[in-house]
PDB file of N, CA and C in Angstrom:
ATOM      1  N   UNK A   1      -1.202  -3.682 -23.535  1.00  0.00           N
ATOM      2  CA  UNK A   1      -1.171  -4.178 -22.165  1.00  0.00           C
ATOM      3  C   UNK A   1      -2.071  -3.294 -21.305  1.00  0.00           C
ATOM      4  N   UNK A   2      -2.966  -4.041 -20.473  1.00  0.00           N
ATOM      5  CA  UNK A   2      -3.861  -3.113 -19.719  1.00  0.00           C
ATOM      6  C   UNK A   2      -2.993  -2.250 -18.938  1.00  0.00           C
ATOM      7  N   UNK A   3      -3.498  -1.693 -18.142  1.00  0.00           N
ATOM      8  CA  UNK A   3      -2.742  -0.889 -17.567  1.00  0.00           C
ATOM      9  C   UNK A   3      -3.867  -0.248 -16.100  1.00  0.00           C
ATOM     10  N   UNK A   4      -2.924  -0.099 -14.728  1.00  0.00           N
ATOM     11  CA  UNK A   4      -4.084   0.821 -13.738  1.00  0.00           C
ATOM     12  C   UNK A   4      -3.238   1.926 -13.270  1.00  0.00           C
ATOM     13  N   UNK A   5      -3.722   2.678 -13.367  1.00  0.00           N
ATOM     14  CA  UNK A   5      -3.026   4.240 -12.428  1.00  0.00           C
ATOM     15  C   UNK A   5      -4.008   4.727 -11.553  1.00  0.00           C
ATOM     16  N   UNK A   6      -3.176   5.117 -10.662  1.00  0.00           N
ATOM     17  CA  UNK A   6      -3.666   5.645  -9.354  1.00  0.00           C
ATOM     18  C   UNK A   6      -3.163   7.672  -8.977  1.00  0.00           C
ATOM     19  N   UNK A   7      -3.953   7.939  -8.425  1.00  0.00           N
ATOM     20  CA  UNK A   7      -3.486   9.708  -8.403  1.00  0.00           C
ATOM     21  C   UNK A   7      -3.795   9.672  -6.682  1.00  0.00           C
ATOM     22  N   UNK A   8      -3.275   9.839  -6.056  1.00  0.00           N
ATOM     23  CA  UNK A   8      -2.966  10.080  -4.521  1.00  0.00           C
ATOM     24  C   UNK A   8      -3.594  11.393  -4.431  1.00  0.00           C
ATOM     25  N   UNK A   9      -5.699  12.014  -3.865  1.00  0.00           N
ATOM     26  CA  UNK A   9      -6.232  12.986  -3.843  1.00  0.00           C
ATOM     27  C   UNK A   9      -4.957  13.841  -3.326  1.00  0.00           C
ATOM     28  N   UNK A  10      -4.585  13.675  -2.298  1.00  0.00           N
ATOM     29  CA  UNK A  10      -3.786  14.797  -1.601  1.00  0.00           C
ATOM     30  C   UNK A  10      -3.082  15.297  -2.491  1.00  0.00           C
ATOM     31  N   UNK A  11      -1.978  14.447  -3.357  1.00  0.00           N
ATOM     32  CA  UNK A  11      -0.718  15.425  -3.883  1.00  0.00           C
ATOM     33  C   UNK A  11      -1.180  15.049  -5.220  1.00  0.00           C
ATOM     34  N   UNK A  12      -2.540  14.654  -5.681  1.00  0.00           N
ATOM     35  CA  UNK A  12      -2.511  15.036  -7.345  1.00  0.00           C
ATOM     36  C   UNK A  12      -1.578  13.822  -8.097  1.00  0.00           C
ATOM     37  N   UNK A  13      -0.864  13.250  -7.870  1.00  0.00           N
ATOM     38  CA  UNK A  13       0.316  11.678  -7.701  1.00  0.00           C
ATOM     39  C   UNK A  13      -0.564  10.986  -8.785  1.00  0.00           C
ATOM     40  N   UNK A  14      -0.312  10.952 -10.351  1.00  0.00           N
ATOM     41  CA  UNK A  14      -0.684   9.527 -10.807  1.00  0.00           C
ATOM     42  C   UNK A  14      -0.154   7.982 -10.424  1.00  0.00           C
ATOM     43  N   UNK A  15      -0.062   7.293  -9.809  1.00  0.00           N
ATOM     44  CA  UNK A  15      -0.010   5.976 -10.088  1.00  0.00           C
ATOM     45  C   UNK A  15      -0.224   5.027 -11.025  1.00  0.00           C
ATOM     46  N   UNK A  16       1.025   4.566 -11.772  1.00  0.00           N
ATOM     47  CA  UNK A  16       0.900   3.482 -12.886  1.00  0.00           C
ATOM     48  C   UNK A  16       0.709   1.919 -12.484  1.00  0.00           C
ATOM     49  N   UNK A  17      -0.150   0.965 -12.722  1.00  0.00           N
ATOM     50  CA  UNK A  17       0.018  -0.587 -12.262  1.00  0.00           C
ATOM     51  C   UNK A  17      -0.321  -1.309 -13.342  1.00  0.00           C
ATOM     52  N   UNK A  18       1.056  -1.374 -14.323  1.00  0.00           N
ATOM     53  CA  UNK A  18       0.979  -2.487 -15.077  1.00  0.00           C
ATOM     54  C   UNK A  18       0.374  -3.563 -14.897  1.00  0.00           C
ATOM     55  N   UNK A  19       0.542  -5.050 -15.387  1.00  0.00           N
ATOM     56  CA  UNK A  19       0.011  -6.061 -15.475  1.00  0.00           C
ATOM     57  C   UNK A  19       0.815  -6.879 -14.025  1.00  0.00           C
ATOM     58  N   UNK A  20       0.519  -7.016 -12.888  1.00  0.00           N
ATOM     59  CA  UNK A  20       0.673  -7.238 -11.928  1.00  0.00           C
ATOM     60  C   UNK A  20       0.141  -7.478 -10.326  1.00  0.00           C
ATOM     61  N   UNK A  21       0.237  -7.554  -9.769  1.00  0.00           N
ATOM     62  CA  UNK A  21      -0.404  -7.749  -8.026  1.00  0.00           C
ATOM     63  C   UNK A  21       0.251  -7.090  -7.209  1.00  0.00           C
ATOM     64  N   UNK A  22      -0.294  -5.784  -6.659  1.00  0.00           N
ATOM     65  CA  UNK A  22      -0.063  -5.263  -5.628  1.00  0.00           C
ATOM     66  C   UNK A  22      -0.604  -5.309  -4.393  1.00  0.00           C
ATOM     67  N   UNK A  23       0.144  -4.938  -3.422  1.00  0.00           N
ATOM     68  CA  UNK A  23      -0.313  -4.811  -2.064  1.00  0.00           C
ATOM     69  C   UNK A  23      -0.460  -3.492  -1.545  1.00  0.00           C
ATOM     70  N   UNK A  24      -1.765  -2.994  -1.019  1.00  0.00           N
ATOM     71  CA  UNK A  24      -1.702  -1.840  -0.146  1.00  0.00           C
ATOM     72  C   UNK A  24      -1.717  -1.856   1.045  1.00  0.00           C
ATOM     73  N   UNK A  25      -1.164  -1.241   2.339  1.00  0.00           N
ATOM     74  CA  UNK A  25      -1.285  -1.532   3.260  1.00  0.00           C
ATOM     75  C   UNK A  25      -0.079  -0.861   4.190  1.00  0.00           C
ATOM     76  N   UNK A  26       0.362  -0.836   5.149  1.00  0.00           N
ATOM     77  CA  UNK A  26       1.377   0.029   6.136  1.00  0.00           C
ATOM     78  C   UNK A  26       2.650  -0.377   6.581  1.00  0.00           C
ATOM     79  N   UNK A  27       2.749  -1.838   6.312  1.00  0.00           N
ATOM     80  CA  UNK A  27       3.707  -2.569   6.705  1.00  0.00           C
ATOM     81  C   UNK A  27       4.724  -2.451   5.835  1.00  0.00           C
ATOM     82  N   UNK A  28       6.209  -2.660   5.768  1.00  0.00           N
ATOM     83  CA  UNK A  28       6.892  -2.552   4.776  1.00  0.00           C
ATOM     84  C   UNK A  28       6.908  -3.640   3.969  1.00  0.00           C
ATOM     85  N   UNK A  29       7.370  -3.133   2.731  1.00  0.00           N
ATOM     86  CA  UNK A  29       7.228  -4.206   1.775  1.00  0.00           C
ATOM     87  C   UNK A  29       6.110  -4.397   0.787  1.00  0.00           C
ATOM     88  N   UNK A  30       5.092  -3.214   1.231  1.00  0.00           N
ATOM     89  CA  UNK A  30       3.752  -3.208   0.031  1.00  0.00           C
ATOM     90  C   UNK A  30       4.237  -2.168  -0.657  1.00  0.00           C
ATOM     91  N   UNK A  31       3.307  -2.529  -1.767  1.00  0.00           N
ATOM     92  CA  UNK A  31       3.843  -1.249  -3.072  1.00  0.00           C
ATOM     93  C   UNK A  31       3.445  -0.313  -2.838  1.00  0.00           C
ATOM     94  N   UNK A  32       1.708  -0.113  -2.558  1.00  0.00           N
ATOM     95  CA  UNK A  32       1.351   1.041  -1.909  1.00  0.00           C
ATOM     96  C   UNK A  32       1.381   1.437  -0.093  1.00  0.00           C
ATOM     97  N   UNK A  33       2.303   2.222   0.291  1.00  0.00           N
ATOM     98  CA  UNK A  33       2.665   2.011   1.473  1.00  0.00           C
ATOM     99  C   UNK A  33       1.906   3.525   1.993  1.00  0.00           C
ATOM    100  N   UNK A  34       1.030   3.115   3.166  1.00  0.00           N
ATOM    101  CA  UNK A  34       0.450   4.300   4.177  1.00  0.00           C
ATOM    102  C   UNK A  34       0.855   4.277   5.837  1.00  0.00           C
ATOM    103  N   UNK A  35       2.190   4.039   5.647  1.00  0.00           N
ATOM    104  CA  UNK A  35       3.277   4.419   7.113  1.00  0.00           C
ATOM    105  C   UNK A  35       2.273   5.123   8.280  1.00  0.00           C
ATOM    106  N   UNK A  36       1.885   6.552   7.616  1.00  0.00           N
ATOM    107  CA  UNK A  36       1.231   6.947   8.660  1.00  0.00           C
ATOM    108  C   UNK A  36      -0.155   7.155   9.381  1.00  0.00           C
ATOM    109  N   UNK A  37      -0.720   6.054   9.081  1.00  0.00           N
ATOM    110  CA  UNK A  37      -2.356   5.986   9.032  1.00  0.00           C
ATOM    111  C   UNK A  37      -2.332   4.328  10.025  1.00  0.00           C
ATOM    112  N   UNK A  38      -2.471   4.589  11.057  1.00  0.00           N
ATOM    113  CA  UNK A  38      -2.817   3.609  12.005  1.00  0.00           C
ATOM    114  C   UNK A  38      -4.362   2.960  10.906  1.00  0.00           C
ATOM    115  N   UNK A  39      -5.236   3.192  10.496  1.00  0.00           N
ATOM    116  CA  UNK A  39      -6.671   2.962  10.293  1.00  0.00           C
ATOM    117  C   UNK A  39      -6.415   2.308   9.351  1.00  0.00           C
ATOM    118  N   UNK A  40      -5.628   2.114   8.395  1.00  0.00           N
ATOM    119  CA  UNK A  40      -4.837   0.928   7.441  1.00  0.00           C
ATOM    120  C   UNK A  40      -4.446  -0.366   7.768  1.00  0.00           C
ATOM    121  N   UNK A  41      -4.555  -0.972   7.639  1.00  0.00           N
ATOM    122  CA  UNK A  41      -4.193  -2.552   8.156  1.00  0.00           C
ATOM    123  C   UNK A  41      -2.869  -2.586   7.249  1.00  0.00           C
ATOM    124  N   UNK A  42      -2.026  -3.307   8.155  1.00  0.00           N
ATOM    125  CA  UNK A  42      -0.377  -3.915   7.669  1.00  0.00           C
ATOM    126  C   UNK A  42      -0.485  -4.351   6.328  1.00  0.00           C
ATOM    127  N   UNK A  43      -1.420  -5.108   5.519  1.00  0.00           N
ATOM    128  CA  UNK A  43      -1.766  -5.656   4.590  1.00  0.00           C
ATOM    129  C   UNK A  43      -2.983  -5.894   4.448  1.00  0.00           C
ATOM    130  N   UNK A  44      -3.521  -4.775   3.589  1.00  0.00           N
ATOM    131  CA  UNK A  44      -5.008  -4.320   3.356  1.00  0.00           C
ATOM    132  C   UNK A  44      -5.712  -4.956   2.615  1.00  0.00           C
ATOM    133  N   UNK A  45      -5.169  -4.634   1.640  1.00  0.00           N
ATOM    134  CA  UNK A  45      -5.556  -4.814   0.014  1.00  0.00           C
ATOM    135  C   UNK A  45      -4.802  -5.172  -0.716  1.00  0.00           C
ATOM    136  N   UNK A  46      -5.458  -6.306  -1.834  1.00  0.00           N
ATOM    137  CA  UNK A  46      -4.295  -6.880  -2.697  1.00  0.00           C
ATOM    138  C   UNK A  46      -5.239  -6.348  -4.527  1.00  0.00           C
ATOM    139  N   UNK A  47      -4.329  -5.481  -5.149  1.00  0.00           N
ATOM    140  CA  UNK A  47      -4.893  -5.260  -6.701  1.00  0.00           C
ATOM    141  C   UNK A  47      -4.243  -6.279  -7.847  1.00  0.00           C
ATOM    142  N   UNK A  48      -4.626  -6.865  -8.098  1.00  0.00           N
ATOM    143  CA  UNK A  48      -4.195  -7.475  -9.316  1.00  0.00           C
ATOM    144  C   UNK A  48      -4.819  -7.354 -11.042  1.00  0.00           C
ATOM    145  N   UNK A  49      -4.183  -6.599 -11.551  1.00  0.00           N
ATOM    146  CA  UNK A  49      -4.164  -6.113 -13.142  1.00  0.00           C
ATOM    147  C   UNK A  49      -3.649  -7.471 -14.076  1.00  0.00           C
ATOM    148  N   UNK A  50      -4.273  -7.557 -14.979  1.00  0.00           N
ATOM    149  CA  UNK A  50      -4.081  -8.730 -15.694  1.00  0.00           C
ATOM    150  C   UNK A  50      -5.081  -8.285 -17.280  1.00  0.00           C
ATOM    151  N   UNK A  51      -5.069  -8.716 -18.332  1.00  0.00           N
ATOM    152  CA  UNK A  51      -4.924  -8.705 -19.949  1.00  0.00           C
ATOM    153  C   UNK A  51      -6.970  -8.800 -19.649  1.00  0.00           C
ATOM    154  N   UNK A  52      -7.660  -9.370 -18.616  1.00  0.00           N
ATOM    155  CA  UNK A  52      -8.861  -9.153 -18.919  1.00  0.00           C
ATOM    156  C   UNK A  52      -9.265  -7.771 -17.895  1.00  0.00           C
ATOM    157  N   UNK A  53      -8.589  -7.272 -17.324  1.00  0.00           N
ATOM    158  CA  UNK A  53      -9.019  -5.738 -16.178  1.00  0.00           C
ATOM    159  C   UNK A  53      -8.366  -6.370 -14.569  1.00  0.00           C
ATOM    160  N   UNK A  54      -8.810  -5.460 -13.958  1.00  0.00           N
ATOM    161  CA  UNK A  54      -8.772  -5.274 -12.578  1.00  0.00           C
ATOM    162  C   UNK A  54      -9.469  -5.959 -11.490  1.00  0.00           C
ATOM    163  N   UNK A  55      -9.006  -6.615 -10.220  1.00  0.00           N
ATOM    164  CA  UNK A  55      -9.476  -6.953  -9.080  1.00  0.00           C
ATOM    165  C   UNK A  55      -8.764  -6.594  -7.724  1.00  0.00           C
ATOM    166  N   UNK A  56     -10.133  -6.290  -7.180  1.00  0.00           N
ATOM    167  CA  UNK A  56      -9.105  -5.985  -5.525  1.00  0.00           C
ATOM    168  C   UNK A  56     -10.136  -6.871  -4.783  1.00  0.00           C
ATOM    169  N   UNK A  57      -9.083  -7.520  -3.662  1.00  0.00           N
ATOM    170  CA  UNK A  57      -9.318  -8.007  -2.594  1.00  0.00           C
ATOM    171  C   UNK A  57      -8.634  -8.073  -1.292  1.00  0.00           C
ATOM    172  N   UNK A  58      -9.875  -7.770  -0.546  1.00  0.00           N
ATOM    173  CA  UNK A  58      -9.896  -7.467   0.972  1.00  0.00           C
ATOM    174  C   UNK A  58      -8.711  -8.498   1.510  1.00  0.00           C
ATOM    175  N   UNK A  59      -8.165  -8.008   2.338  1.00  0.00           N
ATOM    176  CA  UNK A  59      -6.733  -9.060   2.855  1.00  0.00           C
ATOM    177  C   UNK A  59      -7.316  -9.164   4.084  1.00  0.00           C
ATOM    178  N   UNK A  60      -8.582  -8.898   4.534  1.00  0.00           N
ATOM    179  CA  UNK A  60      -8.793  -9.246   6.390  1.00  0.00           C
ATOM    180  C   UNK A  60      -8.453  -7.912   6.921  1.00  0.00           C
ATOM    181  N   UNK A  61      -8.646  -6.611   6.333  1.00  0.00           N
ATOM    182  CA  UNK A  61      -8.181  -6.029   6.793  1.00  0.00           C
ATOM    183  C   UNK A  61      -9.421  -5.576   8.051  1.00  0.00           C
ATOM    184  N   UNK A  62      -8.850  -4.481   9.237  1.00  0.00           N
ATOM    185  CA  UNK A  62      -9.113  -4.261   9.706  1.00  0.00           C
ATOM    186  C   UNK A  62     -10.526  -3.182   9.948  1.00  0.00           C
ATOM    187  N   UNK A  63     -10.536  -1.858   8.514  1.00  0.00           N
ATOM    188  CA  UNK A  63     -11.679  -1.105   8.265  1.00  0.00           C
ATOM    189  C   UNK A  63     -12.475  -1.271   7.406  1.00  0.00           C
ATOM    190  N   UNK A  64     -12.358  -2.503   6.554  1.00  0.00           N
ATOM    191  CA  UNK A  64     -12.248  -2.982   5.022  1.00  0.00           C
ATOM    192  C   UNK A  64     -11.746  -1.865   4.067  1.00  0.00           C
ATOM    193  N   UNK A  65     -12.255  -3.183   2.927  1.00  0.00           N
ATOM    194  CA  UNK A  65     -11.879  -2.307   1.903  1.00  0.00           C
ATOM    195  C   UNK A  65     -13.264  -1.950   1.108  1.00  0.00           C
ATOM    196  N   UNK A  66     -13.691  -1.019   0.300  1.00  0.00           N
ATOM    197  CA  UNK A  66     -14.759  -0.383  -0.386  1.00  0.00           C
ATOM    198  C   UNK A  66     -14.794  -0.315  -1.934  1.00  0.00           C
ATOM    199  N   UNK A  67     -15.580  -0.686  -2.460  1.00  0.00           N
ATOM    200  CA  UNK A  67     -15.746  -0.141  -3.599  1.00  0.00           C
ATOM    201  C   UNK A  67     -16.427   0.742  -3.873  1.00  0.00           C
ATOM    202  N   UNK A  68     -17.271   2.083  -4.244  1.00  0.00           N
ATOM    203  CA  UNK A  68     -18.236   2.705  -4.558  1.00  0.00           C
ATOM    204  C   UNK A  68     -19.022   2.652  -3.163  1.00  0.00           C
ATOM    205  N   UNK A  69     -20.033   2.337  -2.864  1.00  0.00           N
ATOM    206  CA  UNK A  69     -20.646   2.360  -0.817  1.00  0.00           C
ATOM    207  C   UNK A  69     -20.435   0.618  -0.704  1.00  0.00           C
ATOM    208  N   UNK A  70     -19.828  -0.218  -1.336  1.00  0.00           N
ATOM    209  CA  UNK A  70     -19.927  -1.542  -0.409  1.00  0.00           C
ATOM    210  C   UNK A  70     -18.644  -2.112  -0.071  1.00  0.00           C
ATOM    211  N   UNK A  71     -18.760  -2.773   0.312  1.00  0.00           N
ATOM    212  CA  UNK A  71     -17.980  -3.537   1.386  1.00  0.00           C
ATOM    213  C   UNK A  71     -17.608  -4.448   0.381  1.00  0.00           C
ATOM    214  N   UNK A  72     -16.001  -5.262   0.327  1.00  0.00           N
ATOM    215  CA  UNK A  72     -15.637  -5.789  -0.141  1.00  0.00           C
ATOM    216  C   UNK A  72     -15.321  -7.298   0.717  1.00  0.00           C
ATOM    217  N   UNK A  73     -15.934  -8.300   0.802  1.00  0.00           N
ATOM    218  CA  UNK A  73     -15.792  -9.226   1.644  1.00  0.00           C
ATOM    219  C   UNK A  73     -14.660 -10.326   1.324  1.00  0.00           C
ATOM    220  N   UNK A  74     -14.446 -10.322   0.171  1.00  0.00           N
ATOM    221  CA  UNK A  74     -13.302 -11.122  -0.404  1.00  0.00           C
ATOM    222  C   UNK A  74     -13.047 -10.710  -1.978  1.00  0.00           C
ATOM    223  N   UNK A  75     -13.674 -10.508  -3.008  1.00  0.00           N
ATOM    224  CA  UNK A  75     -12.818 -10.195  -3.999  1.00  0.00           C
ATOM    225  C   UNK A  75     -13.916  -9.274  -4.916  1.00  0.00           C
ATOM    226  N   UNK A  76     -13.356  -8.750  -5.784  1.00  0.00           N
ATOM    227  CA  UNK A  76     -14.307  -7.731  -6.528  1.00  0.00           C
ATOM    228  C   UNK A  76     -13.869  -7.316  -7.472  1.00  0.00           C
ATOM    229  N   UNK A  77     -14.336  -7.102  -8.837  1.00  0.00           N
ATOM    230  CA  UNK A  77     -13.555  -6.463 -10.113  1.00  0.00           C
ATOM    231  C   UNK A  77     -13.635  -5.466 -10.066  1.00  0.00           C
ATOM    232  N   UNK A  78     -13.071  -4.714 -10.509  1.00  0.00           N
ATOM    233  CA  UNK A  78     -12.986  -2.996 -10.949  1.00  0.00           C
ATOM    234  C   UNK A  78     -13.327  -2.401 -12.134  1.00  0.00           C
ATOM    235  N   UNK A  79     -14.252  -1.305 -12.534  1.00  0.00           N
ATOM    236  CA  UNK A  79     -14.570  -0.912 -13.551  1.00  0.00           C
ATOM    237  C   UNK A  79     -14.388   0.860 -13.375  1.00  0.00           C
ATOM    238  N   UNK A  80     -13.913   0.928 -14.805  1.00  0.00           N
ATOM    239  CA  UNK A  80     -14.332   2.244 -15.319  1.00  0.00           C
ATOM    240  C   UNK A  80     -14.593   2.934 -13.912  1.00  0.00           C
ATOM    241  N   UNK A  81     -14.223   4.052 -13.433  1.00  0.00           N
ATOM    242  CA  UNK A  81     -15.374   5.785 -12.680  1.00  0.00           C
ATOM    243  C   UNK A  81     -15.649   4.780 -11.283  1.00  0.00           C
ATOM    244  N   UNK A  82     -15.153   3.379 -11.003  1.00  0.00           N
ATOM    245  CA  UNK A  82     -15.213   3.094  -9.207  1.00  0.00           C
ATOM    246  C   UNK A  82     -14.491   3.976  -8.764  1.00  0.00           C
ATOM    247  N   UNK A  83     -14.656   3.586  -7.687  1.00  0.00           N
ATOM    248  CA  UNK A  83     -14.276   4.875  -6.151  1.00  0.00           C
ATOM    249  C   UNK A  83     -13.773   3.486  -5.631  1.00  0.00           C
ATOM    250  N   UNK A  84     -13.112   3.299  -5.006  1.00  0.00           N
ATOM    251  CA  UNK A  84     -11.768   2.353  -4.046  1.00  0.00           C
ATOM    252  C   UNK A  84     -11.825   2.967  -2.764  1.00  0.00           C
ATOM    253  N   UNK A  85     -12.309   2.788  -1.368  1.00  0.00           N
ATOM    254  CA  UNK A  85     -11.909   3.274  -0.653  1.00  0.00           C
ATOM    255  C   UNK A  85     -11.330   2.117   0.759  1.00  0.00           C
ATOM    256  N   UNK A  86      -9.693   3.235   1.205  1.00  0.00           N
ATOM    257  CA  UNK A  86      -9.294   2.277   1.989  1.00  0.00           C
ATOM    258  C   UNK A  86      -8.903   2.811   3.615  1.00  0.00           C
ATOM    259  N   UNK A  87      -9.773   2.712   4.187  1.00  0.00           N
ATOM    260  CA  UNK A  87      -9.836   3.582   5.452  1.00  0.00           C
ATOM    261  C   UNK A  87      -9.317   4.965   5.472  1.00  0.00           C
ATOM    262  N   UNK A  88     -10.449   5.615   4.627  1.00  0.00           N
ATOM    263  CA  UNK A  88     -10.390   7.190   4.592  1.00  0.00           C
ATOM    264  C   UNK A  88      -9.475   8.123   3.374  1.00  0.00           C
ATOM    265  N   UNK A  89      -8.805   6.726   2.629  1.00  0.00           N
ATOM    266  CA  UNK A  89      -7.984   7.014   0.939  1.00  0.00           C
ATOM    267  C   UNK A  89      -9.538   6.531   0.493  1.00  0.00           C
ATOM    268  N   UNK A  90      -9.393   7.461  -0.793  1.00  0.00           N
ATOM    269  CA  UNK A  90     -10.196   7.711  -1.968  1.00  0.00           C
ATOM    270  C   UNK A  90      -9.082   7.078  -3.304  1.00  0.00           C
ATOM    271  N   UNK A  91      -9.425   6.210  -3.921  1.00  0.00           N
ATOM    272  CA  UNK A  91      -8.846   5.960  -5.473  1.00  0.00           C
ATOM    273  C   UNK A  91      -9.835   6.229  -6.732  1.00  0.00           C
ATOM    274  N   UNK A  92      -9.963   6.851  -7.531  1.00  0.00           N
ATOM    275  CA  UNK A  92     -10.364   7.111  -8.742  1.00  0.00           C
ATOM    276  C   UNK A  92      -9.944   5.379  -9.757  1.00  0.00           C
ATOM    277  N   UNK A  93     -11.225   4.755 -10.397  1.00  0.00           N
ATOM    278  CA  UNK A  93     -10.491   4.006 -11.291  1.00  0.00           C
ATOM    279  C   UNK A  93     -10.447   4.292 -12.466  1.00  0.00           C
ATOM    280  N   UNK A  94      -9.197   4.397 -13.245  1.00  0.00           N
ATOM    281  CA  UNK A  94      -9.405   4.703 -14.970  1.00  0.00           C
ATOM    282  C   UNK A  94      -9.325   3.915 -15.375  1.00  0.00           C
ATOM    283  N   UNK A  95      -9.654   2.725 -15.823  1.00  0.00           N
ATOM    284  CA  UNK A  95      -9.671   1.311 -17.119  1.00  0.00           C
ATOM    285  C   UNK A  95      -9.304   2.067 -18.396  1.00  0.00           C
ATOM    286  N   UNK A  96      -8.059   1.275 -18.810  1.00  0.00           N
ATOM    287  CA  UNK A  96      -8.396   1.614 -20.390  1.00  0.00           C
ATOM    288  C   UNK A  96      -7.928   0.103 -21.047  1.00  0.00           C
ATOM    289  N   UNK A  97      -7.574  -0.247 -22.363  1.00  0.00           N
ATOM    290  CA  UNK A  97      -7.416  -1.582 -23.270  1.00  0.00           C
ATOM    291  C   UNK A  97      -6.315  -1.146 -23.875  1.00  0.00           C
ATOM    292  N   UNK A  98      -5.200  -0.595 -23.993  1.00  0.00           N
ATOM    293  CA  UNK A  98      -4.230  -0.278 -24.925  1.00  0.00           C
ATOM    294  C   UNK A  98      -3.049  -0.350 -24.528  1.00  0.00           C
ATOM    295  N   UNK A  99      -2.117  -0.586 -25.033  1.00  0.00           N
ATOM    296  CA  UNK A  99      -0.641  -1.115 -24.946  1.00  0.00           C
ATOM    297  C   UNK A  99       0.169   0.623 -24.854  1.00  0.00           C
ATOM    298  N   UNK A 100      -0.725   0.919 -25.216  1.00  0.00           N
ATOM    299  CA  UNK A 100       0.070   2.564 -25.089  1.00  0.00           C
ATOM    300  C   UNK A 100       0.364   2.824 -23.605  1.00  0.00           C
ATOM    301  N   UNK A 101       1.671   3.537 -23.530  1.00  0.00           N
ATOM    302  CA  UNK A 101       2.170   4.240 -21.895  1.00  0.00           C
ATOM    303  C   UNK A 101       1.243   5.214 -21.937  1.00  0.00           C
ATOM    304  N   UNK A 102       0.411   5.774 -22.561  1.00  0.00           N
ATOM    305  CA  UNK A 102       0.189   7.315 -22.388  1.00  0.00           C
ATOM    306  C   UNK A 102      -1.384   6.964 -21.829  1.00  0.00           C
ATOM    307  N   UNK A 103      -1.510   7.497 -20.403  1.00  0.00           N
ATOM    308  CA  UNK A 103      -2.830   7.195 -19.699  1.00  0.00           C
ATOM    309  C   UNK A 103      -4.749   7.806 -20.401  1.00  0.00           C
ATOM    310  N   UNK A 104      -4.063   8.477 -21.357  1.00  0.00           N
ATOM    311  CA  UNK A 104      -5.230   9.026 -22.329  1.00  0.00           C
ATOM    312  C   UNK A 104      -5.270   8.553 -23.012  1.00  0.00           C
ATOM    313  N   UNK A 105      -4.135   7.377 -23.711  1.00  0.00           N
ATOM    314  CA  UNK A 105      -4.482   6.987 -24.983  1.00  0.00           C
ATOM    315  C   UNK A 105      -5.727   5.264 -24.808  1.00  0.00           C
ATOM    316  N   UNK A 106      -6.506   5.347 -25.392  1.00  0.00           N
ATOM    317  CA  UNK A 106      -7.342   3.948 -25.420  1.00  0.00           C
ATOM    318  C   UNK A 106      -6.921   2.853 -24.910  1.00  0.00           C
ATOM    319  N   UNK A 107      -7.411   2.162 -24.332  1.00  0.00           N
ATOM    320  CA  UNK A 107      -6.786   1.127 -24.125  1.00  0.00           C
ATOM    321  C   UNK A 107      -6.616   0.524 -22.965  1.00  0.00           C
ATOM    322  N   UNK A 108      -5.591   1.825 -22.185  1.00  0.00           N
ATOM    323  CA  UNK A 108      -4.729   1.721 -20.700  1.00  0.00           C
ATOM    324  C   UNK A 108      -5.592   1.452 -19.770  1.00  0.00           C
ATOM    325  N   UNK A 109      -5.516   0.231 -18.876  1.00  0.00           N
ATOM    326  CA  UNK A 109      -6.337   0.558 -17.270  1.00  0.00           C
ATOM    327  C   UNK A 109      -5.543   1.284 -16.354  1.00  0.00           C
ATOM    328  N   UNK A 110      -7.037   1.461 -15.731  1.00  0.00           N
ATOM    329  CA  UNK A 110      -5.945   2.837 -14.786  1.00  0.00           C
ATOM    330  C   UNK A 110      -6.673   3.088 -13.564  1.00  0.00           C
ATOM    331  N   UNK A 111      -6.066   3.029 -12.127  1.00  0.00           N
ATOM    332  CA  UNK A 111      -6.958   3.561 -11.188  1.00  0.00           C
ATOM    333  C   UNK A 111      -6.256   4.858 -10.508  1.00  0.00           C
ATOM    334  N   UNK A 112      -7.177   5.781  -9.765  1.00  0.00           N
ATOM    335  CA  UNK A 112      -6.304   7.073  -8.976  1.00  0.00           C
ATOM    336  C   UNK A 112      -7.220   7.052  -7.705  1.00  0.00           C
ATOM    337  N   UNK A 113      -6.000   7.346  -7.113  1.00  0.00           N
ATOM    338  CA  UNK A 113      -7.226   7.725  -5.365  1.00  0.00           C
ATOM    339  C   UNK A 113      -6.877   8.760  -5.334  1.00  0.00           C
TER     340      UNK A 113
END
């Protein structure tokens, strides 16, 4: 099962995102929640992990959202060593292909900010 993890620069924080759709954004009720960052939109970003890799798309947010230096206008895949940025968060992406939990082992997708 693919797999995405995320590492939060500040506290070093891996993040795991199985095969699923998340929301980033400030409002309650997203998975990735940034309470204290006015520069975040209520509902930013939506990631969805699935058996062929990764996509994020822009929800209208307010600073956008980034991949590597561009602008994400509506949807975008994710690869391998992108940079994610979401008004001033940094995400690291790790892709991997493997059913393994263990984020080193082959396989796993994975993103970190």
């Amino acid at each position: 099962m693919p797999r995405v993890t995320s590492s939060m620069a500040l506290t070093g924080e891996r993040l795991l995102f199985p095969h699923g759709q998340y929301i980033f954004g400030r409002a309650q009720g997203c998975h990735i929640l940034f309470p204290m960052s006015s520069a975040v939109s209520r509902q930013h970003c939506l990631l969805s992990v699935t058996e062929q890799g990764a996509v994020v798309r822009d929800l209208g947010s307010r600073n956008s959202t980034v991949v590597n230096s561009e602008r994400v206008p509506g949807e975008r895949p994710l690869g391998h060593g992108d940079r994610l940025y979401l008004a001033g968060f940094e995400f690291l992406v790790e892709m991997y292909q493997d059913e393994v939990a263990d984020i080193n082992a082959p396989g796993t997708c994975g993103a970190r900010p």
